[in-house]
PDB file of N, CA and C in Angstrom:
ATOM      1  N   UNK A   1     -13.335 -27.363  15.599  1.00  0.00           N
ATOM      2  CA  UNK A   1     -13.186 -26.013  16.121  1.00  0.00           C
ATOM      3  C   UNK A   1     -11.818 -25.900  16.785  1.00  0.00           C
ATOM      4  N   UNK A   2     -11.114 -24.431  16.532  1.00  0.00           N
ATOM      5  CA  UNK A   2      -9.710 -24.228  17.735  1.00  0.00           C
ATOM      6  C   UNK A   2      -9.807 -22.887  18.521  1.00  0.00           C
ATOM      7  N   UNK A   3      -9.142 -22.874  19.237  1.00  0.00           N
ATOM      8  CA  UNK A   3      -9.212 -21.917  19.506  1.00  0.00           C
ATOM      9  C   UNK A   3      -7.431 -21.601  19.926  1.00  0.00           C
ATOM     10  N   UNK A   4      -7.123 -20.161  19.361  1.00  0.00           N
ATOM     11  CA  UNK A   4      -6.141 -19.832  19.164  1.00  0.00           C
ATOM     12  C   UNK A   4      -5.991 -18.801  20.307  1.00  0.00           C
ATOM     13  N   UNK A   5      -5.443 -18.976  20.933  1.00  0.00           N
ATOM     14  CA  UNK A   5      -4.774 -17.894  22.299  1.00  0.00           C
ATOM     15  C   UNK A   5      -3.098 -17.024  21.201  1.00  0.00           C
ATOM     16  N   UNK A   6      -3.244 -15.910  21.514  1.00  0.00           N
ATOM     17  CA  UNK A   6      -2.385 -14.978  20.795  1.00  0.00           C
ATOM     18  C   UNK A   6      -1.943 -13.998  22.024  1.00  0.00           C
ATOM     19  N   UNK A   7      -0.708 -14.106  21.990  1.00  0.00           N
ATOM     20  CA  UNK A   7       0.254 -13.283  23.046  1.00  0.00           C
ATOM     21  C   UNK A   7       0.962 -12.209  22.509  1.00  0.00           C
ATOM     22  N   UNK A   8       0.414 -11.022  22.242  1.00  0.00           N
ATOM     23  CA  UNK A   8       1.369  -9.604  21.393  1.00  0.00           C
ATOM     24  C   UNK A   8       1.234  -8.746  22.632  1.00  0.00           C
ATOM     25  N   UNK A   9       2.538  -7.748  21.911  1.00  0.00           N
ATOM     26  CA  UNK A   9       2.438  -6.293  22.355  1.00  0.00           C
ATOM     27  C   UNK A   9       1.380  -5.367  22.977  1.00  0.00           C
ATOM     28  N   UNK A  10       1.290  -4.524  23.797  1.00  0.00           N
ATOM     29  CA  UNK A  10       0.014  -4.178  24.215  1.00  0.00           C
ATOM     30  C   UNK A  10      -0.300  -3.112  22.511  1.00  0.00           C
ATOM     31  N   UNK A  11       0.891  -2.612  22.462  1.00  0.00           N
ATOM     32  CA  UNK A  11       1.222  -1.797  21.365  1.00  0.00           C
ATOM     33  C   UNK A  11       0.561  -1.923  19.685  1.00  0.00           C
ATOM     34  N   UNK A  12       0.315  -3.470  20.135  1.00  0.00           N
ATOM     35  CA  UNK A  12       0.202  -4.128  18.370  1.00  0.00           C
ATOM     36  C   UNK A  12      -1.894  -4.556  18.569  1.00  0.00           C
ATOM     37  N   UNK A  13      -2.183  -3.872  19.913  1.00  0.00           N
ATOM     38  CA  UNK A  13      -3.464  -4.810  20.286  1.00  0.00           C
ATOM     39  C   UNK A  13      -4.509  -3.777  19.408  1.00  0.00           C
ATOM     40  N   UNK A  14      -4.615  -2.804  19.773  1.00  0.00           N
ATOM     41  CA  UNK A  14      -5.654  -2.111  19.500  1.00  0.00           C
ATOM     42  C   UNK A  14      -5.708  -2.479  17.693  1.00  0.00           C
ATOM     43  N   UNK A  15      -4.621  -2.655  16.969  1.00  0.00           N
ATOM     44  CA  UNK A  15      -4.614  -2.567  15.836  1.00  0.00           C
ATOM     45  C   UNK A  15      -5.309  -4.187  14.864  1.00  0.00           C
ATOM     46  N   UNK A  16      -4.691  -5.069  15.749  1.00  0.00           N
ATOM     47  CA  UNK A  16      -4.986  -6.336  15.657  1.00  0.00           C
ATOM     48  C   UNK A  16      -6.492  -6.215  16.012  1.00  0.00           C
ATOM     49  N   UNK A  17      -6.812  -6.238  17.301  1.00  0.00           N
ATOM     50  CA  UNK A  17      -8.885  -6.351  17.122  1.00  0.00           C
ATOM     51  C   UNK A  17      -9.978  -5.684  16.258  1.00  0.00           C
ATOM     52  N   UNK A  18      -9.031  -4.322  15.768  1.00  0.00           N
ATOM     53  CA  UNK A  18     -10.086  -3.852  14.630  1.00  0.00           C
ATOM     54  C   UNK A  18      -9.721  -4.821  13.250  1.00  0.00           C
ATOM     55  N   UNK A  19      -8.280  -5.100  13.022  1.00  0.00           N
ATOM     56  CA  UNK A  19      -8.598  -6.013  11.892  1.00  0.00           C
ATOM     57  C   UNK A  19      -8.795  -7.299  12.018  1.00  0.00           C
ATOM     58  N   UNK A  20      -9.333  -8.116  13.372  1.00  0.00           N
ATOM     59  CA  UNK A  20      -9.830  -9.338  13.172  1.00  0.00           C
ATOM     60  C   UNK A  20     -11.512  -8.925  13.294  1.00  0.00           C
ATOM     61  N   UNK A  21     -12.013  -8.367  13.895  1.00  0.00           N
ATOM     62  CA  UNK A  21     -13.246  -7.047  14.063  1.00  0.00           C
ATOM     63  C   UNK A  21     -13.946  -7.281  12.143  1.00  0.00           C
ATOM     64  N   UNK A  22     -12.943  -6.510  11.843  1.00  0.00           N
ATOM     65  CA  UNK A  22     -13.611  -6.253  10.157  1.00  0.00           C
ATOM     66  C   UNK A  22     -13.518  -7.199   9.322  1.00  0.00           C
ATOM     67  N   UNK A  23     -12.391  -8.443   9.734  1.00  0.00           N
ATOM     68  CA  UNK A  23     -12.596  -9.912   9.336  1.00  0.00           C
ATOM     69  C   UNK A  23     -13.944 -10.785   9.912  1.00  0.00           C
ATOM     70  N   UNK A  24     -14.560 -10.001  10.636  1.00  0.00           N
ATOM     71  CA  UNK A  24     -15.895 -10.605  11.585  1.00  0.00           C
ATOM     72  C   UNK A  24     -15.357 -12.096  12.217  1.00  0.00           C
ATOM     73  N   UNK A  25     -14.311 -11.762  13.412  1.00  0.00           N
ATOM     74  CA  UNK A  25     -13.591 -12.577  13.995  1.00  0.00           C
ATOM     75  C   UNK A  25     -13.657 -12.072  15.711  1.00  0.00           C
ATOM     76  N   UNK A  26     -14.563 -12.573  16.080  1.00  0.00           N
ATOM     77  CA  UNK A  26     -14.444 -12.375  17.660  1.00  0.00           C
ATOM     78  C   UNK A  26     -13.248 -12.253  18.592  1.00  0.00           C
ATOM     79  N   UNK A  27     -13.087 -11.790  19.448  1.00  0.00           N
ATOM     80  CA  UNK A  27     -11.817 -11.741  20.567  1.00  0.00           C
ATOM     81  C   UNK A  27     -12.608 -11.726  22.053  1.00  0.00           C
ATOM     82  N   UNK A  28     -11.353 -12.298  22.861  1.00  0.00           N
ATOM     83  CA  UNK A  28     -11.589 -12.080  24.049  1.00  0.00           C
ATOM     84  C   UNK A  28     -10.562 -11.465  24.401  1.00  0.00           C
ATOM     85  N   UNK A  29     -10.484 -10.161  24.957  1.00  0.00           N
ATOM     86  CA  UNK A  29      -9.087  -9.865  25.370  1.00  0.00           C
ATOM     87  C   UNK A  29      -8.715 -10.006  26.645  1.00  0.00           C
ATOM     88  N   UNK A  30      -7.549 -10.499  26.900  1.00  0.00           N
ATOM     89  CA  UNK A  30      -7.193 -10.439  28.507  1.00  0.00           C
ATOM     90  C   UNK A  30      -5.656  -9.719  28.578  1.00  0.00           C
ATOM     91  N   UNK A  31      -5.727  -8.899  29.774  1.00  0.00           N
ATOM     92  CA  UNK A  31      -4.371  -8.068  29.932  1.00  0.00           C
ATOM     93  C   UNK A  31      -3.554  -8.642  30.364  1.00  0.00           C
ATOM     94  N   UNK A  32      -1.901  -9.002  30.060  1.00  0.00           N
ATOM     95  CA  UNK A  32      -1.101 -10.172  31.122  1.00  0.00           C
ATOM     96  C   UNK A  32       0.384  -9.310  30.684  1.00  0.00           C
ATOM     97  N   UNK A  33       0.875  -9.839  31.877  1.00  0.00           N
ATOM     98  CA  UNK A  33       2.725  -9.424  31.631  1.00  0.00           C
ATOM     99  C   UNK A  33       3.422 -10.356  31.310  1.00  0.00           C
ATOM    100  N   UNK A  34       4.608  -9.586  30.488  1.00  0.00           N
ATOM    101  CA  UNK A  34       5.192 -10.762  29.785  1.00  0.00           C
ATOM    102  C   UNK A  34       6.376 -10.894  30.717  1.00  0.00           C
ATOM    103  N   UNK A  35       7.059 -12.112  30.843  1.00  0.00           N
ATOM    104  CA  UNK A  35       8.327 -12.562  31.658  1.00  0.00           C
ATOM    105  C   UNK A  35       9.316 -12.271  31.321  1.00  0.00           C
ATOM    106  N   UNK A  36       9.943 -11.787  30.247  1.00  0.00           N
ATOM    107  CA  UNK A  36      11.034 -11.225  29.679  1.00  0.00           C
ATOM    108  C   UNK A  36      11.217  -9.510  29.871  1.00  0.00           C
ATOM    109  N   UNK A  37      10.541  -8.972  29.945  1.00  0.00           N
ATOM    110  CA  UNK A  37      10.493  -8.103  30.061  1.00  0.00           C
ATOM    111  C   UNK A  37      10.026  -7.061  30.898  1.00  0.00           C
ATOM    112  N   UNK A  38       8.989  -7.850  31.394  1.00  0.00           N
ATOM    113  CA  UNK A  38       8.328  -7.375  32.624  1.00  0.00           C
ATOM    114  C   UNK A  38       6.965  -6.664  32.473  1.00  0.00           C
ATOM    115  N   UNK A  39       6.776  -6.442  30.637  1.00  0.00           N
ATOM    116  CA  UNK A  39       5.962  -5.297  30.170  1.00  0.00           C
ATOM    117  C   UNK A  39       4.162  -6.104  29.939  1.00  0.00           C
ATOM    118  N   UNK A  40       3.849  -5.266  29.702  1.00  0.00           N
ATOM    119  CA  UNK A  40       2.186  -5.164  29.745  1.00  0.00           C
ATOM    120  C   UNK A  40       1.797  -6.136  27.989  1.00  0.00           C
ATOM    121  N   UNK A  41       1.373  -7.176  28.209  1.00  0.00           N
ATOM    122  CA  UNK A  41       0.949  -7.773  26.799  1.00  0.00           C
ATOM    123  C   UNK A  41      -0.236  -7.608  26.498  1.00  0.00           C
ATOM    124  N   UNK A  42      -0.712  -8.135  25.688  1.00  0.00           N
ATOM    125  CA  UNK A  42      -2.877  -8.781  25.366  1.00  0.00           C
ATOM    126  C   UNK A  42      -2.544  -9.621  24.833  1.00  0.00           C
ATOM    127  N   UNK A  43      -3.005 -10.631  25.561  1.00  0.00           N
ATOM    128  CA  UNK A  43      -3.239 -11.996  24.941  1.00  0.00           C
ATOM    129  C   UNK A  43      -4.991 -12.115  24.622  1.00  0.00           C
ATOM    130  N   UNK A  44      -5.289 -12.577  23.494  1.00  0.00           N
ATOM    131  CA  UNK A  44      -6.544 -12.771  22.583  1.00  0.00           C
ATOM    132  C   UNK A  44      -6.592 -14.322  22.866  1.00  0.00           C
ATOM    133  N   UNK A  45      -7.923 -14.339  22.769  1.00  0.00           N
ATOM    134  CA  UNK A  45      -7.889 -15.589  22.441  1.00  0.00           C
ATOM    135  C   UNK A  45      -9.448 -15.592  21.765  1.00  0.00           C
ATOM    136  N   UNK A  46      -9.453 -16.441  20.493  1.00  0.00           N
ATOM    137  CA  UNK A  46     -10.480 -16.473  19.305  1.00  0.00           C
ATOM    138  C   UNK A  46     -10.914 -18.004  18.952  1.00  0.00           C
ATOM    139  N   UNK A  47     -11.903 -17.893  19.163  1.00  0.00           N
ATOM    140  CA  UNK A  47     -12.566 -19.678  18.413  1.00  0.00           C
ATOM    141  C   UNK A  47     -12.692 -19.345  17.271  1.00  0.00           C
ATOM    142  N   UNK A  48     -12.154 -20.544  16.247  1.00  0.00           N
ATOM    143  CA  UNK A  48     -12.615 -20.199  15.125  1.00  0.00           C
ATOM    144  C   UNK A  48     -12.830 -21.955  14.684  1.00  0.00           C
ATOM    145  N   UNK A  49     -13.868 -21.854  13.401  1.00  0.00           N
ATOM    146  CA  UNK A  49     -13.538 -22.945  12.974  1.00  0.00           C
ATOM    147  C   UNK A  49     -12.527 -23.306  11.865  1.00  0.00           C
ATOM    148  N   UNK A  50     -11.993 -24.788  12.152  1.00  0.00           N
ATOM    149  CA  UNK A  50     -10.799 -25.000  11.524  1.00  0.00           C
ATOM    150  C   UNK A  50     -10.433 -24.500  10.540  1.00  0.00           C
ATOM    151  N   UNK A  51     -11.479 -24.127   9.290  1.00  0.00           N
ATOM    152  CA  UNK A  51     -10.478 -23.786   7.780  1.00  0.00           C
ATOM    153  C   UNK A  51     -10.384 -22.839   8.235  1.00  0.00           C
ATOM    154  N   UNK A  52     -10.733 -21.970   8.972  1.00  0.00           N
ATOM    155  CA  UNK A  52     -10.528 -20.464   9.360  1.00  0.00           C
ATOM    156  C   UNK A  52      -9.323 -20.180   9.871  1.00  0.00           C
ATOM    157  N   UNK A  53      -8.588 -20.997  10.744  1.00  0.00           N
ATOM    158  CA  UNK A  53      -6.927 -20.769  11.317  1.00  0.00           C
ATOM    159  C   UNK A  53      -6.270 -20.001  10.268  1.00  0.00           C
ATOM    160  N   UNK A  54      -6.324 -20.907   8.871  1.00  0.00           N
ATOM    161  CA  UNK A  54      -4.701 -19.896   8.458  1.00  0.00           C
ATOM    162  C   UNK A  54      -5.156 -18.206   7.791  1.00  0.00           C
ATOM    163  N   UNK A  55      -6.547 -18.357   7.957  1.00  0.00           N
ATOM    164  CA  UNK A  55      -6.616 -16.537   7.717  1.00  0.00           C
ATOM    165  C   UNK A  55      -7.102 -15.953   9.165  1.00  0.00           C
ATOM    166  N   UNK A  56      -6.865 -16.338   9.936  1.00  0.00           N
ATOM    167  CA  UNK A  56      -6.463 -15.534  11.390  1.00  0.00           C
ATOM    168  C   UNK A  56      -5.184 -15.374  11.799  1.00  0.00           C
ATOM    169  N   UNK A  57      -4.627 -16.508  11.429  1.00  0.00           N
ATOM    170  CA  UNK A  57      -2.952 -16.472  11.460  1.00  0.00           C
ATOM    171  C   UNK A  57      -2.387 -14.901  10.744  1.00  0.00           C
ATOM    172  N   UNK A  58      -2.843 -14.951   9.549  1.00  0.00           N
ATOM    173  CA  UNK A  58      -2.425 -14.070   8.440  1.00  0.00           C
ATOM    174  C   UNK A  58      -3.265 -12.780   9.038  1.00  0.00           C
ATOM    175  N   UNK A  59      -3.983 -12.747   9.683  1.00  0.00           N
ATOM    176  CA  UNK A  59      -4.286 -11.665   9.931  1.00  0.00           C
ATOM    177  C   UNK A  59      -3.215 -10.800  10.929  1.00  0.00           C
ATOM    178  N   UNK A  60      -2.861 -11.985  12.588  1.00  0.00           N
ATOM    179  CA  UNK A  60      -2.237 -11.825  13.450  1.00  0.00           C
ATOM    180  C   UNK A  60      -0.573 -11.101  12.540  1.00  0.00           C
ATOM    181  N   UNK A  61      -0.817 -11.896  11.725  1.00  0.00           N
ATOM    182  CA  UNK A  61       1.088 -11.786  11.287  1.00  0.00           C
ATOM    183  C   UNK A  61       1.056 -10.571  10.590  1.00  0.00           C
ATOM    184  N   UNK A  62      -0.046 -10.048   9.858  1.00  0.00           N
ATOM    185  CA  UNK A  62       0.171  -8.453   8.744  1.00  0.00           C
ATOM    186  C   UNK A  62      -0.218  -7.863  10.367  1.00  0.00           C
ATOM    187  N   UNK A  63      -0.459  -7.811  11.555  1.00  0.00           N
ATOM    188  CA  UNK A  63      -0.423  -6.471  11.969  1.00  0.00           C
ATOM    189  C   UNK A  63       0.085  -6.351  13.673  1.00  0.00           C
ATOM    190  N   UNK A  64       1.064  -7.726  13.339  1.00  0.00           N
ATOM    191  CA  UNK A  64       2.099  -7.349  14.978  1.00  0.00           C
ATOM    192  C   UNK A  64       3.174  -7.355  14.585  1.00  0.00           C
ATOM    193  N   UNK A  65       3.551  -6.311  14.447  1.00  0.00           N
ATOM    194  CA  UNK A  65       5.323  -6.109  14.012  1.00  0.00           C
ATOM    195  C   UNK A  65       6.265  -6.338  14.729  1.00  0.00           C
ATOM    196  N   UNK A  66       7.569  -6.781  14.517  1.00  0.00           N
ATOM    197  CA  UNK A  66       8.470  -6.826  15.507  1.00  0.00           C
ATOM    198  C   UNK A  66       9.030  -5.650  14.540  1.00  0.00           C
ATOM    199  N   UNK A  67       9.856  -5.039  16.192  1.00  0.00           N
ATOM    200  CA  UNK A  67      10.569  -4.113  16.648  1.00  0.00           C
ATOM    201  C   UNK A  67      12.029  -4.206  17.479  1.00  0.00           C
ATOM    202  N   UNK A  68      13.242  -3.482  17.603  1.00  0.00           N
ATOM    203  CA  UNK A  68      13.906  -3.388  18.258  1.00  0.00           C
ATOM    204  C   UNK A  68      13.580  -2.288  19.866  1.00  0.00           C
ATOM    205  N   UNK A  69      14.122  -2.571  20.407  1.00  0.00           N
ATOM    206  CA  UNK A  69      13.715  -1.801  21.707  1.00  0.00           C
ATOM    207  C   UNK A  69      14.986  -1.503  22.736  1.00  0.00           C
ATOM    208  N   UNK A  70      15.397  -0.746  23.307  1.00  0.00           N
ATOM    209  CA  UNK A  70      16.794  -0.274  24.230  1.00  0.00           C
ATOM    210  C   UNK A  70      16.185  -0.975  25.285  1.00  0.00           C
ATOM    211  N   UNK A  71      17.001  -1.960  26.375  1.00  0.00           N
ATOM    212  CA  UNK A  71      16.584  -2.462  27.657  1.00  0.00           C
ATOM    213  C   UNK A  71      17.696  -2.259  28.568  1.00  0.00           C
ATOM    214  N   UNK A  72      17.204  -1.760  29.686  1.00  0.00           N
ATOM    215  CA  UNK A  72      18.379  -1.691  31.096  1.00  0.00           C
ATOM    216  C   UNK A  72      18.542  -3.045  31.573  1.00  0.00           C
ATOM    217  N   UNK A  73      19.661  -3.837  31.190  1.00  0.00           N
ATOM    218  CA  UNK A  73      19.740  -5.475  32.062  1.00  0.00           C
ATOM    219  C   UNK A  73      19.577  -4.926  33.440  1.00  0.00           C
ATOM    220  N   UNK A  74      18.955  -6.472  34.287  1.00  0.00           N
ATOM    221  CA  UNK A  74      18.856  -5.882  35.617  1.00  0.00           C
ATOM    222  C   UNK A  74      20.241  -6.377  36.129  1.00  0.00           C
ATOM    223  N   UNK A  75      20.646  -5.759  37.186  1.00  0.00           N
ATOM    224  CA  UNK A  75      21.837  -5.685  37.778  1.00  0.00           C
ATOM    225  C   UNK A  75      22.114  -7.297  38.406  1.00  0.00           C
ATOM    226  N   UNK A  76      23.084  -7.548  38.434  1.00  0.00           N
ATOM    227  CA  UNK A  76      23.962  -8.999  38.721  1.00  0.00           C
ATOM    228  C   UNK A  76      23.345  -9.393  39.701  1.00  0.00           C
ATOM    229  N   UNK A  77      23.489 -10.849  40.602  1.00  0.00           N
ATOM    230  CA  UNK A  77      22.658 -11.163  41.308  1.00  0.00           C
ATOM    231  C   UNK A  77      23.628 -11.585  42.285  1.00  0.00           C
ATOM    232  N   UNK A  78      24.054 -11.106  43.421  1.00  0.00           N
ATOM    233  CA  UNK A  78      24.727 -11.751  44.422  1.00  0.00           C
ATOM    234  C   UNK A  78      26.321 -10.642  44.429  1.00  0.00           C
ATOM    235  N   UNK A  79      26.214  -9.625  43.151  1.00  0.00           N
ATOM    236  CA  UNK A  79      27.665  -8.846  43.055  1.00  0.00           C
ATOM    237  C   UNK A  79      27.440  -7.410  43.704  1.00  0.00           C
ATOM    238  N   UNK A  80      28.609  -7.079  43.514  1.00  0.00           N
ATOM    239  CA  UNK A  80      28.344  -5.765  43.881  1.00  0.00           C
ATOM    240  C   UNK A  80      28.019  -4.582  43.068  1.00  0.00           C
ATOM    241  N   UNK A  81      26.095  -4.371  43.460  1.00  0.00           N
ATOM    242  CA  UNK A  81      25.582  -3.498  42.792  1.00  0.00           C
ATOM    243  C   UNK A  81      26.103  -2.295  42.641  1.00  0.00           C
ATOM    244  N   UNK A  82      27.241  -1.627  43.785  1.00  0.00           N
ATOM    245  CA  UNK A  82      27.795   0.150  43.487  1.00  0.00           C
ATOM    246  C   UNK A  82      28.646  -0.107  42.048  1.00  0.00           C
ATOM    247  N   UNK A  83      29.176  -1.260  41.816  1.00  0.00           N
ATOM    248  CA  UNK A  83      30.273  -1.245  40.537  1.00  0.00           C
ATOM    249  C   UNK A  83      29.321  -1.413  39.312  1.00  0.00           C
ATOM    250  N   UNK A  84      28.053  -1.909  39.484  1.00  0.00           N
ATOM    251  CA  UNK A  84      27.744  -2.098  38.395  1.00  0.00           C
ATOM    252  C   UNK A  84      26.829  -0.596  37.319  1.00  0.00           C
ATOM    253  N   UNK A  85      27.138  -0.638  36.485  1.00  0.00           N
ATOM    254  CA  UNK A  85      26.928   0.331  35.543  1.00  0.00           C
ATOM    255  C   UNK A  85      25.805  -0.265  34.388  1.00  0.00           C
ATOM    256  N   UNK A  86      24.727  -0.352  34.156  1.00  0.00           N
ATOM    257  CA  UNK A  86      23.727  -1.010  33.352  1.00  0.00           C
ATOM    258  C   UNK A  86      23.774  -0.206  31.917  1.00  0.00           C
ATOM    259  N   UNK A  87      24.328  -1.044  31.308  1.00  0.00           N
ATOM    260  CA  UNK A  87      24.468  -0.204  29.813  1.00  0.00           C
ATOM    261  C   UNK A  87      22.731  -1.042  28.669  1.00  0.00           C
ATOM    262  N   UNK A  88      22.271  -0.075  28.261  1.00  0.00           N
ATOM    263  CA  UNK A  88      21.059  -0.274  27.940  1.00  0.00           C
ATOM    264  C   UNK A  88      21.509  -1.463  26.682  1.00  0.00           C
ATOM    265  N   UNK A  89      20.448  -2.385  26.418  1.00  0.00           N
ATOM    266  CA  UNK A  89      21.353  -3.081  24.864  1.00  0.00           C
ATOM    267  C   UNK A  89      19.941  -3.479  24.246  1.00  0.00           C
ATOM    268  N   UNK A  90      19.913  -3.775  22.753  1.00  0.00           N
ATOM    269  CA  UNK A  90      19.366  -3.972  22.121  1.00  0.00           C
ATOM    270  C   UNK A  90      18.265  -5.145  22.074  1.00  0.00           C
ATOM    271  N   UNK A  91      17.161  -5.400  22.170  1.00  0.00           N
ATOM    272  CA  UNK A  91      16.222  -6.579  21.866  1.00  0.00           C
ATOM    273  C   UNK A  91      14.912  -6.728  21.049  1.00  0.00           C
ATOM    274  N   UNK A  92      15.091  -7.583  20.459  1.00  0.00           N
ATOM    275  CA  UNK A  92      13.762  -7.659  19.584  1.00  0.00           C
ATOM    276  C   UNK A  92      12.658  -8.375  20.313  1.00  0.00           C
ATOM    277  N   UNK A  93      11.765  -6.927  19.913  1.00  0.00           N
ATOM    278  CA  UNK A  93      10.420  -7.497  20.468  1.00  0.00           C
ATOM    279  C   UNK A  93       9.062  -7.029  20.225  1.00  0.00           C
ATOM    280  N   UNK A  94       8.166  -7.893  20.169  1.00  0.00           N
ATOM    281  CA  UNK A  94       6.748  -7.812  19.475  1.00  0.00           C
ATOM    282  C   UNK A  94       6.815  -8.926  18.785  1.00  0.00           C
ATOM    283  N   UNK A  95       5.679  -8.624  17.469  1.00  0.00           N
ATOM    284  CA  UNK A  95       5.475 -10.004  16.810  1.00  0.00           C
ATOM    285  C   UNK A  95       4.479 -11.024  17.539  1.00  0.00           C
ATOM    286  N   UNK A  96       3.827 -11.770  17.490  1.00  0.00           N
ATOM    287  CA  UNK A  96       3.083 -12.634  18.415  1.00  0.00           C
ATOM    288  C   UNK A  96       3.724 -14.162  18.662  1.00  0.00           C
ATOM    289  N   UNK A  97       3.260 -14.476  19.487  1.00  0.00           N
ATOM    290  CA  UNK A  97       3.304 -16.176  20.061  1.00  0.00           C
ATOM    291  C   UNK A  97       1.786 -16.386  20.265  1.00  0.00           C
ATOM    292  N   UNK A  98       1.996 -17.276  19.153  1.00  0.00           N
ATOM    293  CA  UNK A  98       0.336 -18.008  18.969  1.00  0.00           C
ATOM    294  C   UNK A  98       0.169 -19.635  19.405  1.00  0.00           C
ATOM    295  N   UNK A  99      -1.159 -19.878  19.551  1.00  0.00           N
ATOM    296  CA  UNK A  99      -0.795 -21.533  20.336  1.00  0.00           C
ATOM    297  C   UNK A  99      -2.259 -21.446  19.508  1.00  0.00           C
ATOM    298  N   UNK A 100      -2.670 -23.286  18.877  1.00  0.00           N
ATOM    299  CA  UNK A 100      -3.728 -22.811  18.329  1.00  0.00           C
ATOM    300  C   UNK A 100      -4.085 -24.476  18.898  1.00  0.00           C
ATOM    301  N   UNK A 101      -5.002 -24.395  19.804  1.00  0.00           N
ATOM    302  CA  UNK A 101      -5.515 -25.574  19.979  1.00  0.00           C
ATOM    303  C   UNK A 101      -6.951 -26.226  19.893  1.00  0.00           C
ATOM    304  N   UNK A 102      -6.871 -27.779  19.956  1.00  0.00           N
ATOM    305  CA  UNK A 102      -8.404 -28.216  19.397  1.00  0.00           C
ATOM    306  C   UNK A 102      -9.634 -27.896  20.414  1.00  0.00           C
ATOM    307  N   UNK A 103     -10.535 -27.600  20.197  1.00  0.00           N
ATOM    308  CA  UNK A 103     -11.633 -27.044  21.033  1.00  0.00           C
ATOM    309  C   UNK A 103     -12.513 -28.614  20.720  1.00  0.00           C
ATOM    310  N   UNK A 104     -12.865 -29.374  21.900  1.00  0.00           N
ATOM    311  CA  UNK A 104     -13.448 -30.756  22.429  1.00  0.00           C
ATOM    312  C   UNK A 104     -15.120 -29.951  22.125  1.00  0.00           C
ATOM    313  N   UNK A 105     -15.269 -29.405  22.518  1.00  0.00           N
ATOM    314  CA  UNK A 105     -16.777 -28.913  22.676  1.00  0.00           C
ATOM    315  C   UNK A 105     -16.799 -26.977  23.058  1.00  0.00           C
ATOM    316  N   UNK A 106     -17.961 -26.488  22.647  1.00  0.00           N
ATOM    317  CA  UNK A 106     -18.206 -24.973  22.918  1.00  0.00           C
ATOM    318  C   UNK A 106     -19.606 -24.448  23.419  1.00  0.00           C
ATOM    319  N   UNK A 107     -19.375 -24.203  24.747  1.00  0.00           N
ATOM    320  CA  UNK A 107     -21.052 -23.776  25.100  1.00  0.00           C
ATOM    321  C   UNK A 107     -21.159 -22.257  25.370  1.00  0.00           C
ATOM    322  N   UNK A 108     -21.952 -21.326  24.856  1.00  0.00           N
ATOM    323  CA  UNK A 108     -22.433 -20.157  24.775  1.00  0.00           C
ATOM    324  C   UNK A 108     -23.794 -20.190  25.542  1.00  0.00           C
ATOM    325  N   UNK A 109     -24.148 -19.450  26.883  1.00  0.00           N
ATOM    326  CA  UNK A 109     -24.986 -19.465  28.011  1.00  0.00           C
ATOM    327  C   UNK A 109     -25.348 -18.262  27.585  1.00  0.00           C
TER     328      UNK A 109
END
């Protein structure tokens, strides 16, 4: 058994649980912020058994897209904030970060 913890977009979530949902693939969802950005994620996390990984994978990957996105850098650290002018710049983001690890044992109470 593994269980795969999945870190996407809040953006890419709703879309992802109906198609692991109609794959008859359980989720747990939990709400978390991401460190780069500061923004709102869902991280999933799904037991599955082993031959099952690479069509959850394939599921995760047809429906979290990466995207470009405009970001305000945050202002310098120790300079002088009146000079600074924050010009918005480009970053890619979405897509998931998946971790898929071995599950030792599984108890359902």
């Amino acid at each position: 058994m593994k269980l795969i913890i999945a870190v996407i977009q809040d953006k890419d979530s709703n879309r992802l649980t109906d198609a692991l949902s109609d794959h008859n693939y359980k989720t747990t969802k939990l709400s978390t912020t991401g460190g780069f950005l500061k923004e709102g994620n869902t991280t999933l996390m799904i037991g599955v058994e082993d031959h099952q990984v690479d069509d959850v994978l394939d599921v995760i990957r047809d429906n979290c897209s990466q995207r470009d996105q405009m970001v305000a850098p945050i202002s310098p650290m120790g300079g002088n904030a009146d000079s600074y002018i924050p010009k918005p710049v480009k970053v890619e983001v979405g897509g998931a970060t998946v971790f898929v690890m071995p599950v030792e044992s599984f108890f359902q109470f």
